[in-house]
C-alpha atoms as a PDB file:
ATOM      1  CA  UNK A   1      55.919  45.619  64.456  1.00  0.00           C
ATOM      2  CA  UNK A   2      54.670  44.367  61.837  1.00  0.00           C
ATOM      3  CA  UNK A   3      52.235  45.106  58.846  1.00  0.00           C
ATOM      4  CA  UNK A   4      50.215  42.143  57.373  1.00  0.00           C
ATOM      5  CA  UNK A   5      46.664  41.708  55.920  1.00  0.00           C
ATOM      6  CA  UNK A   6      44.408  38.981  56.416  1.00  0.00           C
ATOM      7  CA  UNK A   7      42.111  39.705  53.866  1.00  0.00           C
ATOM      8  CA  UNK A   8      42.827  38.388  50.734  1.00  0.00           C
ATOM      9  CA  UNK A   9      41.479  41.598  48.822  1.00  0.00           C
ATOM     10  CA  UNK A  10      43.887  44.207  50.054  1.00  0.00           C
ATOM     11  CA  UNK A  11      44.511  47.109  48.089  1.00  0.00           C
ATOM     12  CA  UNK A  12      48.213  47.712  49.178  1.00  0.00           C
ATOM     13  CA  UNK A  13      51.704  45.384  48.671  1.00  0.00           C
ATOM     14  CA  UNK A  14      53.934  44.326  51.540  1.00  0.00           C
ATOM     15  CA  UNK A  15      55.961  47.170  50.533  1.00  0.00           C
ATOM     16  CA  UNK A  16      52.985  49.686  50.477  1.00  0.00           C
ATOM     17  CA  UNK A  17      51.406  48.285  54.070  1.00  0.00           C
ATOM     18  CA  UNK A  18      55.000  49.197  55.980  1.00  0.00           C
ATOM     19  CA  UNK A  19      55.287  52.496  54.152  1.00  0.00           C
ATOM     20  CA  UNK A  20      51.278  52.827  55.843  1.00  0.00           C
ATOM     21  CA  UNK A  21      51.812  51.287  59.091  1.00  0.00           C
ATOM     22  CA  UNK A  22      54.837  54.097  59.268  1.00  0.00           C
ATOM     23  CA  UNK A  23      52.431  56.674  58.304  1.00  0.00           C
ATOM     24  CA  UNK A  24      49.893  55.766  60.924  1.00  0.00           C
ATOM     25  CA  UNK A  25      52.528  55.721  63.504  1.00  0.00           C
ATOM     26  CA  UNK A  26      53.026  58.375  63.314  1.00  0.00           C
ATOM     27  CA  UNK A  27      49.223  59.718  64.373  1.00  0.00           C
ATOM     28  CA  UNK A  28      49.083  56.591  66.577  1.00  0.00           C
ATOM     29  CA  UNK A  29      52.742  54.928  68.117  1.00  0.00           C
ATOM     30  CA  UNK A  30      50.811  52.180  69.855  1.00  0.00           C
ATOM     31  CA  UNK A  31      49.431  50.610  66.167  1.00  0.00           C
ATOM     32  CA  UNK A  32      51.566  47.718  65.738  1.00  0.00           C
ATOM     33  CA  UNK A  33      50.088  45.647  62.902  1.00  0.00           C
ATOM     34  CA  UNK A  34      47.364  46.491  59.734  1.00  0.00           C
ATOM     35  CA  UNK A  35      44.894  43.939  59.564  1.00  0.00           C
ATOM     36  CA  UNK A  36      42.993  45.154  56.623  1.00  0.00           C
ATOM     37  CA  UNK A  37      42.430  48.211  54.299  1.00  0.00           C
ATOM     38  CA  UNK A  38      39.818  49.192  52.305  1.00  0.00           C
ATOM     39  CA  UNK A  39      41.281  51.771  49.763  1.00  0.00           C
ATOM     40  CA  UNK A  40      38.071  54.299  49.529  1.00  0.00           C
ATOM     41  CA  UNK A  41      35.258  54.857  52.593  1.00  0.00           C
ATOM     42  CA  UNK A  42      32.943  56.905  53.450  1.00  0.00           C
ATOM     43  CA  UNK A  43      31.506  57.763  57.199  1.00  0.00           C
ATOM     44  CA  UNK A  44      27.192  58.679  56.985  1.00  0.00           C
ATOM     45  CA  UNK A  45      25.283  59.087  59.850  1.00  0.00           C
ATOM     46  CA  UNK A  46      21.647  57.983  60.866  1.00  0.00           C
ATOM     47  CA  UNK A  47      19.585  61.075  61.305  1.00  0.00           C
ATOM     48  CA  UNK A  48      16.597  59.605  63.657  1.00  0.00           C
ATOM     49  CA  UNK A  49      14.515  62.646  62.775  1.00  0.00           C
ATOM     50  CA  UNK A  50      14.393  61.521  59.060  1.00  0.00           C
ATOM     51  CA  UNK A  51      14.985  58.184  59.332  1.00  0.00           C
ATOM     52  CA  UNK A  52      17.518  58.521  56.551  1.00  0.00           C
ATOM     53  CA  UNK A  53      21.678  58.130  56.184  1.00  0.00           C
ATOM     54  CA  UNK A  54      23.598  61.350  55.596  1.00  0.00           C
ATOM     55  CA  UNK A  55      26.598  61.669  54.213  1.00  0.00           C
ATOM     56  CA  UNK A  56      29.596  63.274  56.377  1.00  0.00           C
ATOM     57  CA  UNK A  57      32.629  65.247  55.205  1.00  0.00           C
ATOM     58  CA  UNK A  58      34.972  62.162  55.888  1.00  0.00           C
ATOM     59  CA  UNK A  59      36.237  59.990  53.343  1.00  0.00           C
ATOM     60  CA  UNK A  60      39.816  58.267  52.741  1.00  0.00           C
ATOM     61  CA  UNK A  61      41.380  54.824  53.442  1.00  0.00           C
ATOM     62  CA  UNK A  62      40.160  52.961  56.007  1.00  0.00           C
ATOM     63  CA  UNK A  63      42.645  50.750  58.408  1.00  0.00           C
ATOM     64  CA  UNK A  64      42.101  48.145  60.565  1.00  0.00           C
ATOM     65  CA  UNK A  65      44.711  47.485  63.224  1.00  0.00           C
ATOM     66  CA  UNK A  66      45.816  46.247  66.269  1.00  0.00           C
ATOM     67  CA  UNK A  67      47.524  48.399  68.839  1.00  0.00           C
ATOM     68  CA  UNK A  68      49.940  47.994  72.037  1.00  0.00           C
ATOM     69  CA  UNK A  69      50.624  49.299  74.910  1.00  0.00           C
ATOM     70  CA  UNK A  70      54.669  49.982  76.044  1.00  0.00           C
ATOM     71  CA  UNK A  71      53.967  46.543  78.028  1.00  0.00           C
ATOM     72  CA  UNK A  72      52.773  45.078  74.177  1.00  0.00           C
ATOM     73  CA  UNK A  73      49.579  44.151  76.061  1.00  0.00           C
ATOM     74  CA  UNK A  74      46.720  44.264  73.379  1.00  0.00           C
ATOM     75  CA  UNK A  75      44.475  47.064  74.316  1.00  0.00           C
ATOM     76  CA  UNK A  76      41.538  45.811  72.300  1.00  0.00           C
ATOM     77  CA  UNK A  77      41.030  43.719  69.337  1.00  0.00           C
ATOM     78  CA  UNK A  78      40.360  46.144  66.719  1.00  0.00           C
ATOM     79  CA  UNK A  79      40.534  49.663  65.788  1.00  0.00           C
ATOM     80  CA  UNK A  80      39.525  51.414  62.819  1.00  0.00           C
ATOM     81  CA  UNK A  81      41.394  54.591  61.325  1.00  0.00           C
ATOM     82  CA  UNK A  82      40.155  56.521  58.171  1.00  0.00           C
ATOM     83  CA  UNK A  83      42.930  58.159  56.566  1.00  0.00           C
ATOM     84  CA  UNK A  84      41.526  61.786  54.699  1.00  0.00           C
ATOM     85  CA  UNK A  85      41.616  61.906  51.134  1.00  0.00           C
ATOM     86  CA  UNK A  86      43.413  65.151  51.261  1.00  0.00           C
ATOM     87  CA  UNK A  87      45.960  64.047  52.710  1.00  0.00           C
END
């Protein structure tokens, strides 16, 4: 397993992407490699009724990874984790 990102604008070291890839394995075993990070997100969502974005209480660092199966068959291509601030 292996922690890596292909963006050139990531916000963590080598060092600092296996100490999160550990972390995330934690909530996830089957993540096997970061692909990017963004170090500060925010999720809004559309309200149709308004036709405006709202703000939700979730913010953090955002992941993108791949994942594995226990046959390391690739389950999709991407997934996307957002890691609290509070935490």
């Amino acid at each position: 397993m292996t922690a890596s990102s292909s963006g050139g604008n990531t916000c963590l070291t080598a060092k600092g992407l296996d100490i999160s890839l550990a972390a995330l394995q934690r909530q996830d075993p089957y993540i096997n490699n970061i692909v990017d990070v963004a170090s500060q997100v925010a999720l809004y969502t559309f309200n149709n009724r308004s036709n405006e974005w709202e703000k939700t209480d979730v913010e953090g660092t955002l992941f993108v990874y791949t994942r594995y199966d226990g046959s390391f068959t690739m389950l999709a291509n991407y997934f996307l984790y957002v890691l609290p601030s509070e935490l």
